[in-house]
N, C-alpha and C. Protein backbone atom coordinates (compact mmCIF):
# COMPACT_ATOMS: atom_id res chain seq x y z
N UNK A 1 -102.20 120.74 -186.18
CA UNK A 1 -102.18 121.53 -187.40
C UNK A 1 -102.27 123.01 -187.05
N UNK A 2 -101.76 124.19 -187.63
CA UNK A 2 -101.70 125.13 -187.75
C UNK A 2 -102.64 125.78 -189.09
N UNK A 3 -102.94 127.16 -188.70
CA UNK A 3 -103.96 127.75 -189.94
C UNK A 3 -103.75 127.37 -191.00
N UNK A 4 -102.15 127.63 -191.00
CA UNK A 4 -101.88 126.92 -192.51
C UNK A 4 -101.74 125.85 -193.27
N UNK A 5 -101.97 125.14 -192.32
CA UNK A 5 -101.91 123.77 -192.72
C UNK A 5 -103.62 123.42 -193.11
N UNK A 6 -104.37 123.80 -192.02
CA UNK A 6 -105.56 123.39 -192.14
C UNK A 6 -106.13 123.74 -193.73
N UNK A 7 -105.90 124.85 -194.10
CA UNK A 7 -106.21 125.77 -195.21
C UNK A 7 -105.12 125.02 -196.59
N UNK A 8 -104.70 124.54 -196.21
CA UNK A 8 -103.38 124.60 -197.34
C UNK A 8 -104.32 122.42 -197.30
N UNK A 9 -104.40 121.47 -196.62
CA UNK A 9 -105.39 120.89 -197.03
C UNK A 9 -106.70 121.03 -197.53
N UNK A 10 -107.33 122.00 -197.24
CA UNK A 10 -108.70 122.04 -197.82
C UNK A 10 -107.99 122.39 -199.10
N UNK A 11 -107.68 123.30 -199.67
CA UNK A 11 -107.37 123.56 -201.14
C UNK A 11 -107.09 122.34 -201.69
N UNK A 12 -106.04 121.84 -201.12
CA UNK A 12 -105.35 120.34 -202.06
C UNK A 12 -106.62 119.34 -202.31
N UNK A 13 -107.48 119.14 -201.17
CA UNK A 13 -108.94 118.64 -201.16
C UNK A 13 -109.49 118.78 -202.39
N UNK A 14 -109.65 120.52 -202.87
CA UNK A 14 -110.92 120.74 -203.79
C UNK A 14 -109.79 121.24 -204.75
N UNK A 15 -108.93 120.70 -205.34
CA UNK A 15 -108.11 120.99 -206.04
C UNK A 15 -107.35 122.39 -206.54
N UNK A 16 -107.10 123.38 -205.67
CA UNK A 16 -106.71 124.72 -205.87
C UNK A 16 -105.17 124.54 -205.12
N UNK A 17 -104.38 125.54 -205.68
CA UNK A 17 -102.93 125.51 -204.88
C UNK A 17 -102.96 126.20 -203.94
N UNK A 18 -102.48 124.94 -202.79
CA UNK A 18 -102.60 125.92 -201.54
C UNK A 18 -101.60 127.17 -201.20
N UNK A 19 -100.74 127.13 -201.89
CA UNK A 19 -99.82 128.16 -201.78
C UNK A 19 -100.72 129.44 -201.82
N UNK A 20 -101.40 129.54 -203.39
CA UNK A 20 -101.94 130.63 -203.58
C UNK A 20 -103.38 130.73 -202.96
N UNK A 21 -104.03 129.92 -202.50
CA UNK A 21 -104.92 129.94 -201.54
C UNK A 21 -104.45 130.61 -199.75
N UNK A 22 -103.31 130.36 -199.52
CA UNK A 22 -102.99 130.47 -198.02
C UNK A 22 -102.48 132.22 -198.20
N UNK A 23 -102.10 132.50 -199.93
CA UNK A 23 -101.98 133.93 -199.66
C UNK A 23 -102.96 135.02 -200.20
N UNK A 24 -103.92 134.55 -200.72
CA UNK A 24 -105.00 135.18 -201.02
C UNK A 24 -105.80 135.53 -199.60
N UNK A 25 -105.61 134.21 -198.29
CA UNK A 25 -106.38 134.97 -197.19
C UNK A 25 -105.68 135.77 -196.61
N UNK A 26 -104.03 135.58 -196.81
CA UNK A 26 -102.88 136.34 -195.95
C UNK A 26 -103.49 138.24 -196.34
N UNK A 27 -103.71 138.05 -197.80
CA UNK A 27 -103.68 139.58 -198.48
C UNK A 27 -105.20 140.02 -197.82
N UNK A 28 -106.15 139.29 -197.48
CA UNK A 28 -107.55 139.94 -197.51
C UNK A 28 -106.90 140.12 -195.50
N UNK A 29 -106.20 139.57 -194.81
CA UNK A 29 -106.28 139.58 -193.20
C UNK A 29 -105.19 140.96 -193.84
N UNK A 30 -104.24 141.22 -194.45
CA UNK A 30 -103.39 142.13 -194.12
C UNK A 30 -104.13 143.57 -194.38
N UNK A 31 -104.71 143.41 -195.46
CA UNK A 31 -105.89 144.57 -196.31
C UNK A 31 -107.17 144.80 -195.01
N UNK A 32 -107.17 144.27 -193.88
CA UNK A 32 -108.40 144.29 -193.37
C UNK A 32 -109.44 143.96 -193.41
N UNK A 33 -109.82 143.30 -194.49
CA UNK A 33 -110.88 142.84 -194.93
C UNK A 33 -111.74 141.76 -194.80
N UNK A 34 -110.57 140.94 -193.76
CA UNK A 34 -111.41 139.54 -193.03
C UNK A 34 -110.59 139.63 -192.02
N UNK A 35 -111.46 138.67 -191.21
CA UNK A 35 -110.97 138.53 -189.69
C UNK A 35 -110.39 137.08 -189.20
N UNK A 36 -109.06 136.35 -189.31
CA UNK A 36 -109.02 135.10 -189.23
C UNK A 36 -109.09 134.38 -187.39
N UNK A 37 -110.20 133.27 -186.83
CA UNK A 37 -109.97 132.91 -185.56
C UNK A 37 -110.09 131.36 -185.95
N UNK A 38 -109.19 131.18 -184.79
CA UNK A 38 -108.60 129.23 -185.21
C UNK A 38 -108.69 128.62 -183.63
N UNK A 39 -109.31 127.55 -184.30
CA UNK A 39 -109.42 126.53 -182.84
C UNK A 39 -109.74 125.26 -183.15
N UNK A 40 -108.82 124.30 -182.13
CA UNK A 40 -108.32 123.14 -182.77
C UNK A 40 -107.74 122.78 -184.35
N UNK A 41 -108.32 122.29 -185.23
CA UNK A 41 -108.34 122.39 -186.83
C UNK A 41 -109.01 122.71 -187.48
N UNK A 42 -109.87 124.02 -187.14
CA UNK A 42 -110.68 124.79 -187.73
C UNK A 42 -110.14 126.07 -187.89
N UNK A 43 -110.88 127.01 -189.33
CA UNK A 43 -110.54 127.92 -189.46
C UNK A 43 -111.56 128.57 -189.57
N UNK A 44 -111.49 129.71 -188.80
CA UNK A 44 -113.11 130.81 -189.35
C UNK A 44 -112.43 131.98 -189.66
N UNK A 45 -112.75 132.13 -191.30
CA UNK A 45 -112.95 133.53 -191.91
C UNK A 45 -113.59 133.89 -191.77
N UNK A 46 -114.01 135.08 -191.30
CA UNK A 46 -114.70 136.55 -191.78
C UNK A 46 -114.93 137.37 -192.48
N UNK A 47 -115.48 137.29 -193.57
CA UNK A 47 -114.98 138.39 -194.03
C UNK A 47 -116.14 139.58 -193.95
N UNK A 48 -115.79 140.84 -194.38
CA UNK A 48 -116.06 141.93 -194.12
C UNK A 48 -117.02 142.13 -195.33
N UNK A 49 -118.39 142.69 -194.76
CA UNK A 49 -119.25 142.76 -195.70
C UNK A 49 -120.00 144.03 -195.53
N UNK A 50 -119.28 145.19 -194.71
CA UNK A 50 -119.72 146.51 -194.21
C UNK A 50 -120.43 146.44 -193.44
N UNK A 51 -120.54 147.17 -192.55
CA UNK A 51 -121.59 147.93 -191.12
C UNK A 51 -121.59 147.03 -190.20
N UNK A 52 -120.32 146.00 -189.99
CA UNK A 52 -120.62 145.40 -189.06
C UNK A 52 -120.83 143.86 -189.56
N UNK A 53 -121.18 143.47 -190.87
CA UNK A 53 -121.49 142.20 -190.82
C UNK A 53 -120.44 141.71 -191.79
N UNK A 54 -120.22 140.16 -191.58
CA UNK A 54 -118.93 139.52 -191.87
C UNK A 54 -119.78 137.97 -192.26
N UNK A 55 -119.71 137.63 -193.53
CA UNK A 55 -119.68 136.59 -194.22
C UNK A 55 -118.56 135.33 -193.24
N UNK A 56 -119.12 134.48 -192.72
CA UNK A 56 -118.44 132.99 -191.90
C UNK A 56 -118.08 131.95 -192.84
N UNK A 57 -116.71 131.78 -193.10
CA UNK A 57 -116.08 130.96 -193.89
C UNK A 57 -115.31 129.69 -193.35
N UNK A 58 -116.01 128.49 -193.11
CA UNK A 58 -115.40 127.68 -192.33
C UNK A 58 -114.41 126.72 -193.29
N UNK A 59 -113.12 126.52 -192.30
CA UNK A 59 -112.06 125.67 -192.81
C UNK A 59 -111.74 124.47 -192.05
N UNK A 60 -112.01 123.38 -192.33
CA UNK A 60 -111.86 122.57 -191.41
C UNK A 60 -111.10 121.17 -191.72
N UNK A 61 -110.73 120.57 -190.56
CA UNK A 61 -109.99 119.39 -190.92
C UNK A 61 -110.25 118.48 -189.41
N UNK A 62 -111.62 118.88 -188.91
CA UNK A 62 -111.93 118.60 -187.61
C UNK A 62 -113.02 117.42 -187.75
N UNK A 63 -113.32 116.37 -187.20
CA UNK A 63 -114.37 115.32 -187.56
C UNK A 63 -115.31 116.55 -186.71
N UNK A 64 -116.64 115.81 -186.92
CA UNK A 64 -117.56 116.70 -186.47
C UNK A 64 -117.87 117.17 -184.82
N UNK A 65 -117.56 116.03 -183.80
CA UNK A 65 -117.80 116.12 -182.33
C UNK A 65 -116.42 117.25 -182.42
N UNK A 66 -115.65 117.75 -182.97
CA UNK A 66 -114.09 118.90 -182.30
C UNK A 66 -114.53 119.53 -183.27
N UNK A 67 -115.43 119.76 -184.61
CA UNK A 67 -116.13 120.70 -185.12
C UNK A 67 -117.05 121.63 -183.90
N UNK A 68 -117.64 121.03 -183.74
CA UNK A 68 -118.62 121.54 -182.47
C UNK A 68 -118.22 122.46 -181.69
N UNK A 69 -117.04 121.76 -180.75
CA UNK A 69 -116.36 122.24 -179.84
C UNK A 69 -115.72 123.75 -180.09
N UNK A 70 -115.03 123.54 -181.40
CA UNK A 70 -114.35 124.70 -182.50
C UNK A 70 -115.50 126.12 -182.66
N UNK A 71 -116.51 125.69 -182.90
CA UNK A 71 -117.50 126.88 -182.81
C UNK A 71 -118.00 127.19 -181.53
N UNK A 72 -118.08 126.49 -180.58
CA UNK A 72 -118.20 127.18 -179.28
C UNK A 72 -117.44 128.24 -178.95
N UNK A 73 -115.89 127.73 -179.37
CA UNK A 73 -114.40 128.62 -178.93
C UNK A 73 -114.88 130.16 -179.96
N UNK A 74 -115.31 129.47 -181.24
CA UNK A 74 -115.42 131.02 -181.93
C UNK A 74 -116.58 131.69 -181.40
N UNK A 75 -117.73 131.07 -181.48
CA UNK A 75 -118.63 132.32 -180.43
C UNK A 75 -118.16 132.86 -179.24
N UNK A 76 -117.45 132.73 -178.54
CA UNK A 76 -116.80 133.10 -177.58
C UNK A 76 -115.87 134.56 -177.91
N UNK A 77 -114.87 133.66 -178.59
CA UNK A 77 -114.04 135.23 -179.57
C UNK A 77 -115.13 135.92 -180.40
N UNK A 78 -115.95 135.71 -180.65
CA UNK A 78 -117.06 136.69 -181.35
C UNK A 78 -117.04 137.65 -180.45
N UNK A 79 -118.08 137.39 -179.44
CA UNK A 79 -118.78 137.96 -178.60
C UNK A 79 -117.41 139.34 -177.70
N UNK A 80 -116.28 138.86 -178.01
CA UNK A 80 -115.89 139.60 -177.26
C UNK A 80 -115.33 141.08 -178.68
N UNK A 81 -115.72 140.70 -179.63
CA UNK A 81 -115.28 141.78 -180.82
C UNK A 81 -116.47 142.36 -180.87
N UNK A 82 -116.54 143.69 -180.76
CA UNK A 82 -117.76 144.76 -180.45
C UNK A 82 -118.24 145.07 -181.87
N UNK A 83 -117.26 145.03 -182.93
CA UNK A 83 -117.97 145.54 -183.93
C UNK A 83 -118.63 144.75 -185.20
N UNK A 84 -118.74 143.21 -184.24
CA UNK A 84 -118.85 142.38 -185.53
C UNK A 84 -120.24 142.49 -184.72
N UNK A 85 -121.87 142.72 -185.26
CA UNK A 85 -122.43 142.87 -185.33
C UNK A 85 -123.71 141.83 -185.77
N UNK A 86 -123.26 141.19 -187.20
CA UNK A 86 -124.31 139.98 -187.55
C UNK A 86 -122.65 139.09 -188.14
N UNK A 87 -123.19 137.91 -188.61
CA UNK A 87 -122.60 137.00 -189.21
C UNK A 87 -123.61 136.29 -190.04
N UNK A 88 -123.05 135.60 -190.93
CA UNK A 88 -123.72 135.07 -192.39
C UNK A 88 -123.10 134.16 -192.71
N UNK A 89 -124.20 133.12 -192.68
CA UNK A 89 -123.30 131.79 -193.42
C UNK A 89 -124.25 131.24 -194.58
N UNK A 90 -123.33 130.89 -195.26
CA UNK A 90 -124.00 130.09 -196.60
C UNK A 90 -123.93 128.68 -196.38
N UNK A 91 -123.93 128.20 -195.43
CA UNK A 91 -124.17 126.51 -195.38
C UNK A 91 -124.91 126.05 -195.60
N UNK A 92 -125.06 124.99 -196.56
CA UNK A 92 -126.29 124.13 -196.76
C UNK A 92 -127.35 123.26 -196.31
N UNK A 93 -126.03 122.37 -195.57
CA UNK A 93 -125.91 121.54 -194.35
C UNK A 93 -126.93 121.91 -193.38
N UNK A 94 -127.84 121.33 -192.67
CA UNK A 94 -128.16 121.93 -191.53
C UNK A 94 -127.51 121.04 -190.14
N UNK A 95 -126.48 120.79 -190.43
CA UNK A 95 -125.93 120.27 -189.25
C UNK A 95 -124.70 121.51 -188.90
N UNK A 96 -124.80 122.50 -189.30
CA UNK A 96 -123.98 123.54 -188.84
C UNK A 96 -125.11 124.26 -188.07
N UNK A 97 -126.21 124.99 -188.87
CA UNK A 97 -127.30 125.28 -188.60
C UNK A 97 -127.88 124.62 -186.77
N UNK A 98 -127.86 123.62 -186.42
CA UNK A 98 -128.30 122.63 -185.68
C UNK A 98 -127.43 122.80 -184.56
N UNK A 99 -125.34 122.59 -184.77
CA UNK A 99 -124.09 122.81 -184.29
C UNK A 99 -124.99 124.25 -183.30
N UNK A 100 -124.97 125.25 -183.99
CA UNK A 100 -125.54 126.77 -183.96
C UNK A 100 -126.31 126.85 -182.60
N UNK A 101 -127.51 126.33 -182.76
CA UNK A 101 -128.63 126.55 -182.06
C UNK A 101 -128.35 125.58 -180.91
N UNK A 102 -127.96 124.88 -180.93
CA UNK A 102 -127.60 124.22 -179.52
C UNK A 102 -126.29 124.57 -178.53
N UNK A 103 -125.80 125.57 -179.07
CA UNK A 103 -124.74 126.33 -178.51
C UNK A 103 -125.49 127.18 -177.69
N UNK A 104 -126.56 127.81 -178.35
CA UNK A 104 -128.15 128.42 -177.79
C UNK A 104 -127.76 129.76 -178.47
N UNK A 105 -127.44 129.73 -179.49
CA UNK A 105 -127.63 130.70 -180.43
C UNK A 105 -128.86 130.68 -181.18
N UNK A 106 -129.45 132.15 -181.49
CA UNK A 106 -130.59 132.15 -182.34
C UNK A 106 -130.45 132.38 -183.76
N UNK A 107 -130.56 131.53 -184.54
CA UNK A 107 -130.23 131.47 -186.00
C UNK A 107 -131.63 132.01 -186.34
N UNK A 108 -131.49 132.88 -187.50
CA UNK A 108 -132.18 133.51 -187.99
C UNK A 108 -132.20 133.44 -189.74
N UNK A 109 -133.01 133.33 -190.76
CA UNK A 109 -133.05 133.07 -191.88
C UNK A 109 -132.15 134.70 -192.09
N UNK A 110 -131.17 134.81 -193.56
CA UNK A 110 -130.59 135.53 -193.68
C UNK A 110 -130.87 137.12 -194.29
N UNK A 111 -132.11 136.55 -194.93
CA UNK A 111 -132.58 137.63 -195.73
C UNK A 111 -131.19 138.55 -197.14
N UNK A 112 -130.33 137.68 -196.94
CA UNK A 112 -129.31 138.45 -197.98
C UNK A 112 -129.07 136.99 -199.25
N UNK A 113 -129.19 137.52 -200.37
CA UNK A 113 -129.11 136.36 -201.21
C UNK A 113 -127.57 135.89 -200.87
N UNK A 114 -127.41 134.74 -201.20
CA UNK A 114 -126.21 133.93 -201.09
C UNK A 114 -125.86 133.57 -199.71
N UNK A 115 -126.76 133.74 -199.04
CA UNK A 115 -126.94 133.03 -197.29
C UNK A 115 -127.96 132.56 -196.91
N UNK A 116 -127.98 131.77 -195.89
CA UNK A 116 -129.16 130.70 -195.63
C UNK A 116 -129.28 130.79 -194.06
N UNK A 117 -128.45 131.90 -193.38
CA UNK A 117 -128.44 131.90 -192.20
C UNK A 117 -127.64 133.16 -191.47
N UNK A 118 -128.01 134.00 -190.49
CA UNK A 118 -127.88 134.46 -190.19
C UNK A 118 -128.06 134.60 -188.47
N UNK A 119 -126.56 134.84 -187.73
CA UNK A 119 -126.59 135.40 -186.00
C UNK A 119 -126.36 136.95 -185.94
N UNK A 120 -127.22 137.64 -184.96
CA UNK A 120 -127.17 139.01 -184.41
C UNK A 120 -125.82 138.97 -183.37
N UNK A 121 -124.74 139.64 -183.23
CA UNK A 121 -124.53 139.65 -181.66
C UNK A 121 -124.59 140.98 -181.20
N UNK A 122 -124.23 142.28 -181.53
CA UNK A 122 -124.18 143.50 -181.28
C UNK A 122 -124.98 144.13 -181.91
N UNK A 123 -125.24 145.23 -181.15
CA UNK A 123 -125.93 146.35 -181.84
C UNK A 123 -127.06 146.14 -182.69
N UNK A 124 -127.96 145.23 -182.73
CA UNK A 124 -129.72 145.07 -183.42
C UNK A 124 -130.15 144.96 -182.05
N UNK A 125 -131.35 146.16 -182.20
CA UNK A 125 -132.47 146.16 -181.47
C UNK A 125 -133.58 144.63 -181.61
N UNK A 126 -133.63 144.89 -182.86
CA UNK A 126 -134.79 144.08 -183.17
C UNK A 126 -133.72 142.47 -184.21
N UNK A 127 -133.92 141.43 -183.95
CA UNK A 127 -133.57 140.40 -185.03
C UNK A 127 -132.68 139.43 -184.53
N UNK A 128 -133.16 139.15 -183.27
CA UNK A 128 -132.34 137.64 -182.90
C UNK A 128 -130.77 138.10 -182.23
N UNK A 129 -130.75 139.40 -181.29
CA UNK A 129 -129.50 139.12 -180.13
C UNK A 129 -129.60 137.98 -179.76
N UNK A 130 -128.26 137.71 -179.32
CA UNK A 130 -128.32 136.45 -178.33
C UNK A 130 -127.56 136.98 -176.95
């Protein structure tokens, strides 16, 4: 599968058209405003939430053991983008949460309403670098 495919199932999933779903992220990646990285049948949005921190929007069509794997590959491409700073996820789940910390990332409570979790990678002195 390709981004678009992956994305263009999740919509059909939760009933939205993927057409206009696959170009609503096209307009926010062309506008700058999110950052799209793909591995295996996963999709991670970014989006841009100023000074560095980017809201984590996962797309997936991966069972969970190539879920795993998929976020290893994106911490990896994280780490090498200097200006993404924190990340924020709203997952409920704590098996993402769990995914996270055994990668040996330090998850940190988010402190921003509408997130339940939060990683440092750049630039904090103080609040969970990894």
């Amino acid at each position: 599968m390709n981004p678009s495919d992956v994305i263009s199932a999740e919509a059909t999933k939760n009933g939205f058209d993927p057409t206009m779903f696959n170009s609503v992220i096209q307009t926010m990646l062309l506008k700058r405003t999110a950052m799209m990285m793909f591995a295996n049948s996963t999709v991670l949005l970014l989006i841009s939430m100023g000074n560095g921190n980017f809201a984590a929007k996962f797309i997936t069509q991966d069972p969970p053991i190539i879920f795993a794997d998929s976020l290893k590959k994106f911490v990896g491409q994280i780490k090498k983008v200097k200006n993404i700073i924190s990340v924020y996820g709203d997952n409920k789940e704590e098996g993402i949460i769990k995914m996270l910390q055994n990668i040996g990332l330090k998850v940190n409570n988010a402190g921003k309403e509408g997130y339940n979790w939060e990683i440092n990678f750049h630039g904090r002195k103080n609040g969970g670098n990894i």
